[in-house]
N, C-alpha and C. Protein backbone atom coordinates (compact mmCIF):
# COMPACT_ATOMS: atom_id res chain seq x y z
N UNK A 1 54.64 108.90 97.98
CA UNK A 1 54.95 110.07 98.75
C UNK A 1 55.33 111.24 97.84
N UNK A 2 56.15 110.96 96.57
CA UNK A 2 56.54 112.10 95.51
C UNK A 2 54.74 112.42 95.09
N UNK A 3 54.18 111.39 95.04
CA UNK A 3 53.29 112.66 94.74
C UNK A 3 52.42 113.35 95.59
N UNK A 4 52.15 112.57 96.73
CA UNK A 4 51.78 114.00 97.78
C UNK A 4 52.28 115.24 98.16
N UNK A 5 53.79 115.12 97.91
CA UNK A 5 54.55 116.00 97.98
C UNK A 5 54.41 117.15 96.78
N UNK A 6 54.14 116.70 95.22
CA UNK A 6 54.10 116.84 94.24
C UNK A 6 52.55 118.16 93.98
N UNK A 7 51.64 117.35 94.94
CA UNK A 7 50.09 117.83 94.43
C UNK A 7 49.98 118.80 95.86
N UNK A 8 50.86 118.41 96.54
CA UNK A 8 50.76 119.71 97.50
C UNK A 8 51.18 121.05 97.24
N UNK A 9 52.32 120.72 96.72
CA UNK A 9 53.03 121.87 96.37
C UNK A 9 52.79 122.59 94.94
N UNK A 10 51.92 121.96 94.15
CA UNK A 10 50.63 122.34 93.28
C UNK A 10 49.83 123.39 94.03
N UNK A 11 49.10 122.37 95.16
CA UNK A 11 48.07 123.06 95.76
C UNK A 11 48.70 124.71 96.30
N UNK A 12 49.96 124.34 96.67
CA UNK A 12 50.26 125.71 97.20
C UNK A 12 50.62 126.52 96.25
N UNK A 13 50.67 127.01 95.13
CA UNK A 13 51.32 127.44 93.80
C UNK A 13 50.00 128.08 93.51
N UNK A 14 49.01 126.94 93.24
CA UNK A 14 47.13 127.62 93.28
C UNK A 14 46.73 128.65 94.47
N UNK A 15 47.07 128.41 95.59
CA UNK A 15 46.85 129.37 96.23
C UNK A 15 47.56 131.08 96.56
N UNK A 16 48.68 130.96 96.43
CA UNK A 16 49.24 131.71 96.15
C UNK A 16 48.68 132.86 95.23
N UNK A 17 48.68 132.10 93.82
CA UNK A 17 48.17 133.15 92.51
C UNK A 17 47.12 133.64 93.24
N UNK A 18 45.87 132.53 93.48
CA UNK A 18 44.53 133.20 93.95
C UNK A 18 44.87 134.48 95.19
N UNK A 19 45.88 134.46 96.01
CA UNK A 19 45.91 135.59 96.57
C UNK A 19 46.68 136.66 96.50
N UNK A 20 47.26 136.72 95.67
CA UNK A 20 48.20 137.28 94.80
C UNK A 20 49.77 137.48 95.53
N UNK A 21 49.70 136.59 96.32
CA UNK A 21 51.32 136.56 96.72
C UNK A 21 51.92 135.66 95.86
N UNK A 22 53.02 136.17 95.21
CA UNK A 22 53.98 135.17 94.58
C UNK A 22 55.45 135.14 95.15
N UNK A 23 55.49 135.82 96.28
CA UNK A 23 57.43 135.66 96.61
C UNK A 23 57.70 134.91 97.50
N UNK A 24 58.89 134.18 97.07
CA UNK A 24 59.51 133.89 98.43
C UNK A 24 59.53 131.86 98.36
N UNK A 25 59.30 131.33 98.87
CA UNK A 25 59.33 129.84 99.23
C UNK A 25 58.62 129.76 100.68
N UNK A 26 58.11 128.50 100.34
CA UNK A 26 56.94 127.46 101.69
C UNK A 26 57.94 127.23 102.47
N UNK A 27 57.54 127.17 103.54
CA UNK A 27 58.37 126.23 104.46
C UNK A 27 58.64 124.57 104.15
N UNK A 28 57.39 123.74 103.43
CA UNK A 28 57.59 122.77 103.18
C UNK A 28 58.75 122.65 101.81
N UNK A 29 59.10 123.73 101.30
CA UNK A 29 60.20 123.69 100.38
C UNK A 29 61.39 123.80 101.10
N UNK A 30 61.27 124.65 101.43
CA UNK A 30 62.73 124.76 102.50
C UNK A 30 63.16 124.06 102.96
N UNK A 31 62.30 122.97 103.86
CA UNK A 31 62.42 121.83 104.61
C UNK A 31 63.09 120.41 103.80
N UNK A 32 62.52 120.22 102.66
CA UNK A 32 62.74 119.42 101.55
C UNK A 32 64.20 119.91 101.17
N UNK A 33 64.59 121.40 100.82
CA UNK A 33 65.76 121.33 100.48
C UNK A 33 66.91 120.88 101.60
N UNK A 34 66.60 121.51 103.07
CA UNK A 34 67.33 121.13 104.16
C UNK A 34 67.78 119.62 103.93
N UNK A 35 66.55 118.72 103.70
CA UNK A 35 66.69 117.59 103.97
C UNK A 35 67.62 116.59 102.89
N UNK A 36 67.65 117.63 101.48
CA UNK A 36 68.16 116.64 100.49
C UNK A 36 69.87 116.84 100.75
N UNK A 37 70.05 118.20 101.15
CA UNK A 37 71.68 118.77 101.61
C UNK A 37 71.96 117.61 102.68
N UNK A 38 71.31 117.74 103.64
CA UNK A 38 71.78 116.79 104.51
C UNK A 38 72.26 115.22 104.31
N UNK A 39 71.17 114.48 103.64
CA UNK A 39 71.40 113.49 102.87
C UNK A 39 72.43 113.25 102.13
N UNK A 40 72.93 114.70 101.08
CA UNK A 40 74.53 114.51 100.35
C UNK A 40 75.26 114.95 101.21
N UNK A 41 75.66 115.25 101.98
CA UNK A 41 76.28 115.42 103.07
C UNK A 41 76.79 114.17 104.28
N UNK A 42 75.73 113.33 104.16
CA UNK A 42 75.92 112.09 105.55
C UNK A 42 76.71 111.34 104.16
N UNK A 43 76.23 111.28 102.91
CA UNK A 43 77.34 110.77 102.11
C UNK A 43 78.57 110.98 101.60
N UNK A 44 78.68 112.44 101.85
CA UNK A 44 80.15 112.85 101.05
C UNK A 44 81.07 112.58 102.23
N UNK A 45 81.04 112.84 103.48
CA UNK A 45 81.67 112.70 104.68
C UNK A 45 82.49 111.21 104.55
N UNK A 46 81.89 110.26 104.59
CA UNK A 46 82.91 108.71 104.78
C UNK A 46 83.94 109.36 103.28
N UNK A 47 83.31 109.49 101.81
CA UNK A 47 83.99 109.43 101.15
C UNK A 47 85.08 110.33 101.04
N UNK A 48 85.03 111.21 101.66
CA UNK A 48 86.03 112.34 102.02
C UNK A 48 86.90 111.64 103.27
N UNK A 49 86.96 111.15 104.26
CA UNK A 49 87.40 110.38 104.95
C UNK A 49 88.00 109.61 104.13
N UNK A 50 87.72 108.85 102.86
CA UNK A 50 88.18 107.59 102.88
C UNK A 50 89.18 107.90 101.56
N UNK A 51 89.15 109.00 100.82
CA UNK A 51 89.98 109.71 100.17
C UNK A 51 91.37 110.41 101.12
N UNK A 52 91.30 110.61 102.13
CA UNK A 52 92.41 111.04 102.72
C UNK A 52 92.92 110.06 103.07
N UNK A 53 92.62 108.37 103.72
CA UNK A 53 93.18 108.09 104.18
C UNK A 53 94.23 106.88 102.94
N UNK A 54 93.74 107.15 101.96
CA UNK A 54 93.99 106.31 100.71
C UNK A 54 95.22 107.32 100.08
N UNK A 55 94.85 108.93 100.80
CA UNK A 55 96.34 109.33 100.25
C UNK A 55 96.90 109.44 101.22
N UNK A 56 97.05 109.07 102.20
CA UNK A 56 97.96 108.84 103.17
C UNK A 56 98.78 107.09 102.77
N UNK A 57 98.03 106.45 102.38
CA UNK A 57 98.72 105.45 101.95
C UNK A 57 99.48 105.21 100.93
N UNK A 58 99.46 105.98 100.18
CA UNK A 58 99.81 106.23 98.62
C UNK A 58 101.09 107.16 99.22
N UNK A 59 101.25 108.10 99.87
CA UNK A 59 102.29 108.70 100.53
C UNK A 59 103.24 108.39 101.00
N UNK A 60 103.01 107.32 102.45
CA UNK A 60 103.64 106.56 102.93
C UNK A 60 104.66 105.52 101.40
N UNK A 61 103.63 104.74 100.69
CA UNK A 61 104.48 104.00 99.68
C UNK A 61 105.25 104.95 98.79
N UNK A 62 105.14 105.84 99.16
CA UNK A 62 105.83 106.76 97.59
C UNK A 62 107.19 106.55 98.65
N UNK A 63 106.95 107.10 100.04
CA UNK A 63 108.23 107.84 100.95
C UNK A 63 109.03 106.58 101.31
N UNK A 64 108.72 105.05 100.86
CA UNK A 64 109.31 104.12 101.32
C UNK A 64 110.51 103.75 99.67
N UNK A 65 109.72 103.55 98.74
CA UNK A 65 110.10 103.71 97.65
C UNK A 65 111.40 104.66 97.58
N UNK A 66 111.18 105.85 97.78
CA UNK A 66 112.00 107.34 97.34
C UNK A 66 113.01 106.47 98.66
N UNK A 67 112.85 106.27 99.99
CA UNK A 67 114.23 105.79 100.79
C UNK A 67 115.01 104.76 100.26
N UNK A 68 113.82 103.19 99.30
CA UNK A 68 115.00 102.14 98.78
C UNK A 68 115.58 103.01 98.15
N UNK A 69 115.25 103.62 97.13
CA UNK A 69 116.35 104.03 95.77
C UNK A 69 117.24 105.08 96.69
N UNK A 70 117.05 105.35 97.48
CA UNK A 70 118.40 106.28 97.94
C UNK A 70 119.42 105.57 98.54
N UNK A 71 118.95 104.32 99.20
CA UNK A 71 119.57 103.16 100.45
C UNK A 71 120.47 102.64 99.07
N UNK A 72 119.78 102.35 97.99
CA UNK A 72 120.32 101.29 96.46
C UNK A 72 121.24 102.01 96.01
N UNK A 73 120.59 103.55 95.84
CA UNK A 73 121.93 104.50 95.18
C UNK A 73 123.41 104.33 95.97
N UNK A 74 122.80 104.75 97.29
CA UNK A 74 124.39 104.03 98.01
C UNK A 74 125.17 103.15 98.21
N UNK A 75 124.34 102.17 98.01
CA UNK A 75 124.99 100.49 97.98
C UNK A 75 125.48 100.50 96.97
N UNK A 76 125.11 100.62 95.41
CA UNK A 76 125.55 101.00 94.12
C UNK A 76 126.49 102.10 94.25
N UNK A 77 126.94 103.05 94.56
CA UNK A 77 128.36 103.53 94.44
C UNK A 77 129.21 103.83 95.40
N UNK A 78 129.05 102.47 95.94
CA UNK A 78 129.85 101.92 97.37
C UNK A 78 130.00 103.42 98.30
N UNK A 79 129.33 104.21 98.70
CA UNK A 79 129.25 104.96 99.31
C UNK A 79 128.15 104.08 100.50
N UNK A 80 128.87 105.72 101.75
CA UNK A 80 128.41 104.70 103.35
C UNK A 80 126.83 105.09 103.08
N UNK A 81 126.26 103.81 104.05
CA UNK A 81 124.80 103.53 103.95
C UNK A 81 124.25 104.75 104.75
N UNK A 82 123.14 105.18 104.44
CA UNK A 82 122.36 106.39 105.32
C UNK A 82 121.70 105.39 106.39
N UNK A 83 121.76 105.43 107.51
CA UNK A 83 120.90 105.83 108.92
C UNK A 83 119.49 105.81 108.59
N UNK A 84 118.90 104.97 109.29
CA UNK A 84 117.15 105.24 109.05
C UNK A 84 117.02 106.67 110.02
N UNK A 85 117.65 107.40 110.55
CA UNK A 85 117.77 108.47 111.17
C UNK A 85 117.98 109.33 110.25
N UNK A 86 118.94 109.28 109.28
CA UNK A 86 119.08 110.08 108.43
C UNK A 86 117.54 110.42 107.44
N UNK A 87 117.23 109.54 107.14
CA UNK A 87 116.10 109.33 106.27
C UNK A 87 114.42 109.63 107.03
N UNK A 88 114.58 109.77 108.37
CA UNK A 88 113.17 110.56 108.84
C UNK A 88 113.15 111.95 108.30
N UNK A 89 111.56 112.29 108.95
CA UNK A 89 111.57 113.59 108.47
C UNK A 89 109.68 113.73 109.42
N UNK A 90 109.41 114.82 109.42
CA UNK A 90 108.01 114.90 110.02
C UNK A 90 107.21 114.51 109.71
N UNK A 91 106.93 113.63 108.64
CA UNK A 91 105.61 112.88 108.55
C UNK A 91 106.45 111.24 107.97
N UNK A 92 107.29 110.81 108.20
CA UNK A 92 107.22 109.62 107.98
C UNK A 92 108.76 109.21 108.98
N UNK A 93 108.47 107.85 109.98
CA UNK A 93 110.03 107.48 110.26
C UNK A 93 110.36 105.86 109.32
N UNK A 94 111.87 106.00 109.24
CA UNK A 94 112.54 104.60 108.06
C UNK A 94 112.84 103.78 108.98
N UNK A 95 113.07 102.41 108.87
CA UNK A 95 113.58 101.44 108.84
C UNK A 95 114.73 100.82 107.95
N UNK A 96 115.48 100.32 107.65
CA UNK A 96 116.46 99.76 106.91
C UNK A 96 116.84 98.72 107.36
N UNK A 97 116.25 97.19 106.21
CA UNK A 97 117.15 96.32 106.88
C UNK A 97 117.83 95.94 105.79
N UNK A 98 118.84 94.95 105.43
CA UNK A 98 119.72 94.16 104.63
C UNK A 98 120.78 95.82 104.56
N UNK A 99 122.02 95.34 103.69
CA UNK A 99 122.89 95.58 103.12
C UNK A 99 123.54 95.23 101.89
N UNK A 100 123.00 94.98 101.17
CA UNK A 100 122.92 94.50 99.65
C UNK A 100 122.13 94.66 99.19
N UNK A 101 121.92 95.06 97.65
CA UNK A 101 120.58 95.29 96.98
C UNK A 101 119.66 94.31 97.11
N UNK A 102 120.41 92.86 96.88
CA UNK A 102 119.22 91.35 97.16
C UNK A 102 118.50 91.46 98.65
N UNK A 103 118.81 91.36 99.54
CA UNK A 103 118.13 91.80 100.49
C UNK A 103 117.59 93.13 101.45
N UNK A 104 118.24 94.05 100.40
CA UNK A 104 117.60 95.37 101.34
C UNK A 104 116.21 95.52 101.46
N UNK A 105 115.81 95.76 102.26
CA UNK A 105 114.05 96.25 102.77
C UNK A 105 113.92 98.13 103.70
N UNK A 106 113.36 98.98 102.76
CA UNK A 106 112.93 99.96 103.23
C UNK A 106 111.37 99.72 103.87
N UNK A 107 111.53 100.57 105.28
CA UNK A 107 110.21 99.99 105.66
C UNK A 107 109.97 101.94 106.15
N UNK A 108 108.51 102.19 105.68
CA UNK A 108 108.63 103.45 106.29
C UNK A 108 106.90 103.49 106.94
N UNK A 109 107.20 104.39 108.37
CA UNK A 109 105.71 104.85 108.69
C UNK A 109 105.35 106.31 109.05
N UNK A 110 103.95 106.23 108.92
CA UNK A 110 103.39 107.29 108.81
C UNK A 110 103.82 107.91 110.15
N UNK A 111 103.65 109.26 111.00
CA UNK A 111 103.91 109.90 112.09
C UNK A 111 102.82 109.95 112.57
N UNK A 112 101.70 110.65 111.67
CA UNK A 112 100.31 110.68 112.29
C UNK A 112 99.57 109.76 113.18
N UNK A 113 98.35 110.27 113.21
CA UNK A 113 97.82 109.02 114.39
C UNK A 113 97.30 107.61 113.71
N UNK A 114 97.03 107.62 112.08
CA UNK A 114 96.50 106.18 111.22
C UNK A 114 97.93 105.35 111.80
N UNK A 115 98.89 105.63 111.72
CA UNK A 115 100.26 104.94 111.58
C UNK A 115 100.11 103.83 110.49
N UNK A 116 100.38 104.22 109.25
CA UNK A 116 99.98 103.54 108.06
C UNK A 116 101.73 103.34 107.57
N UNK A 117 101.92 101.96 107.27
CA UNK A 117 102.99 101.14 107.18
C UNK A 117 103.70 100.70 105.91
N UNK A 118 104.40 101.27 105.35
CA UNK A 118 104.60 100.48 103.73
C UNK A 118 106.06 99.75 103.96
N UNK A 119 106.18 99.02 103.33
CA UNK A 119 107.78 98.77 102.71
C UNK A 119 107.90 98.52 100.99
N UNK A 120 109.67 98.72 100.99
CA UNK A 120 109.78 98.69 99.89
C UNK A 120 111.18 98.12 99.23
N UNK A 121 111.44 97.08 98.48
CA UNK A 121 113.15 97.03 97.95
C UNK A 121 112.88 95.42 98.10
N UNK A 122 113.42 94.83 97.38
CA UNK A 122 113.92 93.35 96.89
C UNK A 122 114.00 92.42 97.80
N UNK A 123 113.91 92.76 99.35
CA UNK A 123 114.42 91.77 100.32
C UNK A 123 112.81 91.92 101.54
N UNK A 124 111.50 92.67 100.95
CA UNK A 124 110.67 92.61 101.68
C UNK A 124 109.43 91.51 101.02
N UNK A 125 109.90 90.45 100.95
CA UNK A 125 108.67 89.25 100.48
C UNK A 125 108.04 89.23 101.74
């Protein structure tokens, strides 16, 4: 097919000169370019999809992380424990379970509609 495509668009290049039009582009070029955009396009789409939703997960674990060490900081200088209330915010709500560093578990989720789930801290095997 590349080369029908190939010796056509030869053929049209020959005709052209012979009539002395040279400007512009075929429709069968145009069409060909339409078609190759489209093609990287039906592909970039999932991967763009699948890049957001990989940093949405990477987010979520950062925001579960950043709550143990704050839950740990407090347990560590016997100061009162924060509220998984305290620790929401618009894109992620906490969980907190244990009370000791050996078993504390930060659990945090996403707000959005994925509702993507991490936990984090010494007591979430």
């Amino acid at each position: 097919m590349r080369a029908t495509i190939k010796n056509y668009l030869e053929a049209e290049r020959a005709r052209r000169e012979e009539e002395g039009r040279d400007g512009g582009f075929s429709l069968i070029e145009l069409i060909i370019v339409v078609v190759i955009l489209g093609i990287l396009v039906a592909i970039a789409i999932p991967i763009i999809g699948n890049l957001q939703h990989t940093a949405l997960v990477n987010a979520t674990a950062a925001a579960a992380a950043n709550g143990a060490t704050s839950v740990a900081s407090a347990i560590a200088n016997d100061e009162t424990l924060p509220v998984a209330a305290d620790l929401n915010n618009d894109e992620f709500t906490f969980e907190i379970v244990g009370d000791d560093l050996d078993t504390l578990c930060v659990t945090a989720t996403s707000v959005d509609d994925a509702a993507v789930e991490a936990s984090s801290g010494p007591g979430c095997d």
